[in-house]
N, C-alpha and C. Protein backbone atom coordinates (compact mmCIF):
# COMPACT_ATOMS: atom_id res chain seq x y z
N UNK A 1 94.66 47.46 90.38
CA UNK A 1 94.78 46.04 90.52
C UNK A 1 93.82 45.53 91.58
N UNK A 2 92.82 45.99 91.60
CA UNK A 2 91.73 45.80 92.46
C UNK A 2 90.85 44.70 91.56
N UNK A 3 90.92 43.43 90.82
CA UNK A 3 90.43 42.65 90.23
C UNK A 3 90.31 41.53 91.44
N UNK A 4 88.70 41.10 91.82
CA UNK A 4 89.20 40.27 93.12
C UNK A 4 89.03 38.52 92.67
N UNK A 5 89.83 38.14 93.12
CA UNK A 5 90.41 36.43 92.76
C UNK A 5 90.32 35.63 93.87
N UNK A 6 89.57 34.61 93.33
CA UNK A 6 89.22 33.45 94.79
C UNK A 6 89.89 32.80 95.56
N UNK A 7 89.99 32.43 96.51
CA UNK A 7 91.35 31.52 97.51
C UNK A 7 90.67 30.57 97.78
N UNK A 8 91.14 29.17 97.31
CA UNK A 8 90.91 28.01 97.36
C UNK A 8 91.45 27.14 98.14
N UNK A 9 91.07 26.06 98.86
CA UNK A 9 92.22 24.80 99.19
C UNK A 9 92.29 24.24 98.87
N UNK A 10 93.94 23.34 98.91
CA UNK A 10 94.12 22.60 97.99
C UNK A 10 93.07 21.60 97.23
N UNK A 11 92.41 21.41 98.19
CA UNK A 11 91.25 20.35 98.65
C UNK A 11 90.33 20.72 97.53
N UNK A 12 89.94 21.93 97.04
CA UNK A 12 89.51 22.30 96.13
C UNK A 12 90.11 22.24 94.72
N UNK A 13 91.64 22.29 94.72
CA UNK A 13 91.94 22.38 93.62
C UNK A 13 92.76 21.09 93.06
N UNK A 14 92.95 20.28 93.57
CA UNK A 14 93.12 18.92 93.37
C UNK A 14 92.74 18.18 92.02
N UNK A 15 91.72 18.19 92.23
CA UNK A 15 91.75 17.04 90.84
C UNK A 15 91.22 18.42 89.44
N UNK A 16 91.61 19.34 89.50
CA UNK A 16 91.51 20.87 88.80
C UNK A 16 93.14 20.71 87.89
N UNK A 17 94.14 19.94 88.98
CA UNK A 17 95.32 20.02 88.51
C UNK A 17 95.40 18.31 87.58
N UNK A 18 94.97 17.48 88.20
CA UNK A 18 94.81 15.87 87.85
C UNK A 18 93.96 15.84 86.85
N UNK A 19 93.09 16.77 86.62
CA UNK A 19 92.84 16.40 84.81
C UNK A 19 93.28 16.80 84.08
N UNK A 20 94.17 18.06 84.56
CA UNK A 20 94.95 19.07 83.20
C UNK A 20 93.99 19.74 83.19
N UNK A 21 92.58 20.28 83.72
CA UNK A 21 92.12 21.25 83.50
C UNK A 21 92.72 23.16 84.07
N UNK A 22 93.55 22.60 85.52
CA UNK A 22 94.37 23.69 85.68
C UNK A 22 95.67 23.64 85.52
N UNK A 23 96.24 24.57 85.80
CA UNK A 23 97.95 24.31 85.94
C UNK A 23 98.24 25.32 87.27
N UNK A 24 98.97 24.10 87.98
CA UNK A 24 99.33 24.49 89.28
C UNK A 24 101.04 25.26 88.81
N UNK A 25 101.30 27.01 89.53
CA UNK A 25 101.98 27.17 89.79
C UNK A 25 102.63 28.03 90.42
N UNK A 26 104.04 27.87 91.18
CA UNK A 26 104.72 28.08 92.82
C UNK A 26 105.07 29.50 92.35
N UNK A 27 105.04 30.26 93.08
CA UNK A 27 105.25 31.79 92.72
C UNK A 27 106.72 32.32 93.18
N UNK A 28 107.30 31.15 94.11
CA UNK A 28 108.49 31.32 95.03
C UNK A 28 109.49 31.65 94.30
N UNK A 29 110.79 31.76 94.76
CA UNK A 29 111.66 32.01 94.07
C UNK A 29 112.88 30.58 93.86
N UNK A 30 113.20 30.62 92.72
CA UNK A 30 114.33 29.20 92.90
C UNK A 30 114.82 28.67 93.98
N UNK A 31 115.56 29.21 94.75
CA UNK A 31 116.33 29.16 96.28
C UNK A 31 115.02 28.49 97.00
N UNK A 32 113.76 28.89 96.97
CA UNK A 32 113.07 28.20 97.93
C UNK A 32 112.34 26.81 96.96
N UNK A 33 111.88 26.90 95.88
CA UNK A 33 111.49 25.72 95.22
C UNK A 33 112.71 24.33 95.30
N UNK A 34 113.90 25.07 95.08
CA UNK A 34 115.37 23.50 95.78
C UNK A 34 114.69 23.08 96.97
N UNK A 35 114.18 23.61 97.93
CA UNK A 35 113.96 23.09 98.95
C UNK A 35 112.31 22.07 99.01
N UNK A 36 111.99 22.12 98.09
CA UNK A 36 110.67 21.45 98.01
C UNK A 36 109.43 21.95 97.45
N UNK A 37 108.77 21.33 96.50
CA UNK A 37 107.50 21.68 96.06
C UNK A 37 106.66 21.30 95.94
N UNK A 38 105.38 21.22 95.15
CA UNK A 38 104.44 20.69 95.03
C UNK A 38 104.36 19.62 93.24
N UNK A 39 104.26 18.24 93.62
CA UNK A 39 104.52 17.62 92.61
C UNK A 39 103.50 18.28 91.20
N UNK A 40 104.24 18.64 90.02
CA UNK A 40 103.33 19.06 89.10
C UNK A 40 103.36 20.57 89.28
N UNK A 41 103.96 21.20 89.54
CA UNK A 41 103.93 22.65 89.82
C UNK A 41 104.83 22.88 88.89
N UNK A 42 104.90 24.12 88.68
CA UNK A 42 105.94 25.00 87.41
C UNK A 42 106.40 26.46 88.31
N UNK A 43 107.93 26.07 88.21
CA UNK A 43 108.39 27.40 88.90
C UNK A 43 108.21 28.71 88.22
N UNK A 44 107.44 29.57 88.26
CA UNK A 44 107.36 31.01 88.05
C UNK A 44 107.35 32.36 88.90
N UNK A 45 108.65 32.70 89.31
CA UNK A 45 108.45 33.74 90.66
C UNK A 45 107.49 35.20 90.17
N UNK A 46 107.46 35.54 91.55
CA UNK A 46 106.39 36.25 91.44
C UNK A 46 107.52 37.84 90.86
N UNK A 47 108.55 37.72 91.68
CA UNK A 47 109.84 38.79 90.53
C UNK A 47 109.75 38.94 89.47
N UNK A 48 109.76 37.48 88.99
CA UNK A 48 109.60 37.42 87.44
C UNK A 48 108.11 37.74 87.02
N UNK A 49 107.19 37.89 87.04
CA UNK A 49 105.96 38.02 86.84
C UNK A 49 105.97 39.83 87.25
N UNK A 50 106.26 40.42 87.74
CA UNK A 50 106.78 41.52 88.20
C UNK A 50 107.64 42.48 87.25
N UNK A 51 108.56 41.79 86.91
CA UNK A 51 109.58 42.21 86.26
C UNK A 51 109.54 41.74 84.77
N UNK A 52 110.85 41.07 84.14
CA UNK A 52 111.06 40.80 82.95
C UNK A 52 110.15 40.14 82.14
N UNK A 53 109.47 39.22 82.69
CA UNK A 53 108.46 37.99 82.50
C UNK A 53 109.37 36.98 81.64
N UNK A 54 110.59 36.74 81.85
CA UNK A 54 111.44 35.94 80.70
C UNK A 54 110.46 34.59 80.89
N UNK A 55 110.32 33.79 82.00
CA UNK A 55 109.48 32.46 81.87
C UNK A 55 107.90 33.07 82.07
N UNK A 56 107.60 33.65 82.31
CA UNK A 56 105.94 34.34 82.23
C UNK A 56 105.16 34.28 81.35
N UNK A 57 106.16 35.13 79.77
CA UNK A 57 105.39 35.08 78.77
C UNK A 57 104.98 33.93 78.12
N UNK A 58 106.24 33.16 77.61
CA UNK A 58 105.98 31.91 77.11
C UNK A 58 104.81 30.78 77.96
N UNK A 59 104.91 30.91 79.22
CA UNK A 59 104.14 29.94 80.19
C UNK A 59 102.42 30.70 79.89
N UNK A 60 102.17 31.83 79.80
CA UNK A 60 101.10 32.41 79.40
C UNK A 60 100.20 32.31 78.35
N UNK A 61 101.57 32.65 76.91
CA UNK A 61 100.96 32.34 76.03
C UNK A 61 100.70 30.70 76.05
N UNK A 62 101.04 29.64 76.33
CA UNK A 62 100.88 28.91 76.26
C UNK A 62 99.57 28.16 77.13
N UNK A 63 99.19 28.88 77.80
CA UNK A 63 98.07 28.62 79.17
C UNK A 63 96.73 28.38 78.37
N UNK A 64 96.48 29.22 77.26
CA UNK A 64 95.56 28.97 76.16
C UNK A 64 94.00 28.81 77.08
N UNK A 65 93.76 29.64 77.67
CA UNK A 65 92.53 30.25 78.63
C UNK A 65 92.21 29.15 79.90
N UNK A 66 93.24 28.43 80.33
CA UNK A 66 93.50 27.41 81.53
C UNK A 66 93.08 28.20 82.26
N UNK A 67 92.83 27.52 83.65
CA UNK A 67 92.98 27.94 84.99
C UNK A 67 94.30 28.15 85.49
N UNK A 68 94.75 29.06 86.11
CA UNK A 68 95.67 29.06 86.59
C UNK A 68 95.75 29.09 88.20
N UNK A 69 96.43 27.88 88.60
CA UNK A 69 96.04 28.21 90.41
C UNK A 69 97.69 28.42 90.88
N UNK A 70 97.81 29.28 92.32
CA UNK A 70 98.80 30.21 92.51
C UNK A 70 99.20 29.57 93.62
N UNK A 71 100.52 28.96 94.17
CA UNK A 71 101.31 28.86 95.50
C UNK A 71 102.26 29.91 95.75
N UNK A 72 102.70 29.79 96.93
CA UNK A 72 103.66 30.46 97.52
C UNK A 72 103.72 29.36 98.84
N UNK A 73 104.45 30.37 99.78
CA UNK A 73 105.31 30.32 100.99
C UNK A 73 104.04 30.01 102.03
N UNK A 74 103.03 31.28 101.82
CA UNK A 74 102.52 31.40 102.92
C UNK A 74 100.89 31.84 102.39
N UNK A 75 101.03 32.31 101.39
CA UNK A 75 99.45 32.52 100.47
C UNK A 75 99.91 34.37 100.08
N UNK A 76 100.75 34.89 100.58
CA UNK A 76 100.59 36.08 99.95
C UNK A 76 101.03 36.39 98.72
N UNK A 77 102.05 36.28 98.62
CA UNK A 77 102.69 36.43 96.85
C UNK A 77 101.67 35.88 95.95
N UNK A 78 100.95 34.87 96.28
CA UNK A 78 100.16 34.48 95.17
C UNK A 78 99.21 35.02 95.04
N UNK A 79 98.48 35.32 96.52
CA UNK A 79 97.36 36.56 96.13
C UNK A 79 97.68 37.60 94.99
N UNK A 80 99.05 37.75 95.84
CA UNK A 80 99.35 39.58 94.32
C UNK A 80 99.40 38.72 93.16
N UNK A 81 100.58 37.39 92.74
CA UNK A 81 100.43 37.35 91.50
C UNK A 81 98.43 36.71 90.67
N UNK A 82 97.70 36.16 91.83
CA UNK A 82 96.52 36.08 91.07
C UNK A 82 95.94 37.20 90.60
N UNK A 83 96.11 38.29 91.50
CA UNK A 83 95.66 39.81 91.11
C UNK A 83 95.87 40.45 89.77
N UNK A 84 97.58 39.98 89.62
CA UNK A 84 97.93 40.55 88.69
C UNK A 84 97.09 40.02 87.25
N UNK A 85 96.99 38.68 87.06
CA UNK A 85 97.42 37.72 86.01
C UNK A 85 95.53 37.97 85.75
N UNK A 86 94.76 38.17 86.83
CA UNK A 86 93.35 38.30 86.75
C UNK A 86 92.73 39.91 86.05
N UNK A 87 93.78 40.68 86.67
CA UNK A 87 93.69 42.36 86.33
C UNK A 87 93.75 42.07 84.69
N UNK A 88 94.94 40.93 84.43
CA UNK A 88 95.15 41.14 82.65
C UNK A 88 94.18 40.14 81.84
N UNK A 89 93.17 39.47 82.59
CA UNK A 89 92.51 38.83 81.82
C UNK A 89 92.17 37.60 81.93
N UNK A 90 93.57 36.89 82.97
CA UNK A 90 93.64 35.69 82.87
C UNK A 90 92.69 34.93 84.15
N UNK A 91 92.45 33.76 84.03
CA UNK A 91 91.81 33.14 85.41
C UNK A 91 92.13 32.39 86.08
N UNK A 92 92.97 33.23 86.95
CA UNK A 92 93.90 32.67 88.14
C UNK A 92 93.20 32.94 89.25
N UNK A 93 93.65 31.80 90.26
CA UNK A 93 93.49 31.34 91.57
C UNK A 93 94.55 31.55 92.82
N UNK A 94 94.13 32.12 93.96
CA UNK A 94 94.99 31.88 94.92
C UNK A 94 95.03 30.37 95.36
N UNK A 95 96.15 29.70 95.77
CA UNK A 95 95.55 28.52 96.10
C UNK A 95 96.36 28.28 96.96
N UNK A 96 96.52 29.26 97.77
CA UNK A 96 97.62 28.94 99.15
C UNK A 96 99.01 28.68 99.33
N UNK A 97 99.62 28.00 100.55
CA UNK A 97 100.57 28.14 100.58
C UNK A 97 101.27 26.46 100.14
N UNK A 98 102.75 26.34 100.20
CA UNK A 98 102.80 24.69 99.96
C UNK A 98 102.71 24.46 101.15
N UNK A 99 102.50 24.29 102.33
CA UNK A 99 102.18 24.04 103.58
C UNK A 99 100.68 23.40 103.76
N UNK A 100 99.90 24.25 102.99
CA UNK A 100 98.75 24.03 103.12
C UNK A 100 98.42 22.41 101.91
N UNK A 101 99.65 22.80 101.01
CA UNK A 101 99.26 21.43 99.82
C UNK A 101 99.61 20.34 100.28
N UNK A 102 101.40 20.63 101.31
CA UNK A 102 101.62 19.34 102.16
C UNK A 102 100.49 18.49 103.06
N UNK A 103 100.03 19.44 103.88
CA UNK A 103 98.95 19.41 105.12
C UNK A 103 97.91 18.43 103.94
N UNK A 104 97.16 18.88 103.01
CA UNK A 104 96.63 18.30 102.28
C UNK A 104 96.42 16.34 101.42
N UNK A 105 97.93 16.76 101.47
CA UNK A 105 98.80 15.18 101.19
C UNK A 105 99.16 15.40 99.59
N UNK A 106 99.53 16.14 99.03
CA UNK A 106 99.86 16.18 97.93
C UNK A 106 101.42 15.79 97.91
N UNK A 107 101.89 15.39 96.74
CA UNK A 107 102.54 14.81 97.07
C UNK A 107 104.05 15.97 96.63
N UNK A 108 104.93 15.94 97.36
CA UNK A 108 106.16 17.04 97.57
C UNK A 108 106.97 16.80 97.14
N UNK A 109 108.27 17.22 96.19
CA UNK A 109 108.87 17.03 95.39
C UNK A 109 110.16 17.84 95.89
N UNK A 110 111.52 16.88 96.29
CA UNK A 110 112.81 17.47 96.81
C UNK A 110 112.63 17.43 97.90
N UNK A 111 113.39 18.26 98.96
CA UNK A 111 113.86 18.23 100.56
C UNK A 111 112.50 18.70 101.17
N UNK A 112 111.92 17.98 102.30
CA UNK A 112 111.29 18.54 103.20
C UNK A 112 111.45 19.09 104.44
């Protein structure tokens, strides 16, 4: 899994998500997405991407050779899941943490 995948800021990936040319999504796990996200994001943990892929596959097949850009907590989980999703073909992005999308001004969705 040595496939290497770019880390972006939000700043970069912004209007990537505002045309529909990418799809922004949070790698976190439910428990932390209740607490706030990034408007336009799609919950997919990185467990699940890991494990069963019950929301993975369908969200995949459906990606239809998109960009895919990656949140988390803090930027690591998304590194691994860009790794992963890049190892299989796909062209995914690290794209940091939601901290970094807040900091940004994007706009946050639920409790801050």
């Amino acid at each position: 899994m040595s496939t290497p995948v770019p880390r972006l800021k939000p700043s970069e990936c912004a209007e990537r998500v505002r045309s529909g040319e990418s799809l922004l999504v949070d790698v976190r796990e439910p428990n932390e997405w209740a607490l706030g996200h990034a408007e336009g994001a799609k919950l997919l943990s990185l467990s699940d991407l890991s494990g069963p892929r019950t929301d993975w596959k369908p969200f995949l097949a459906g990606a239809a050779g998109r960009e895919i850009l990656l949140y988390c907590a803090a930027g690591g989980r998304s590194a691994i899941a860009a790794k992963v999703l890049a190892s299989e073909g796909f062209k995914a992005v690290n794209a940091g943490s939601l901290g970094e999308w807040r900091s940004f001004g994007w706009p946050i969705t639920g409790p801050r």
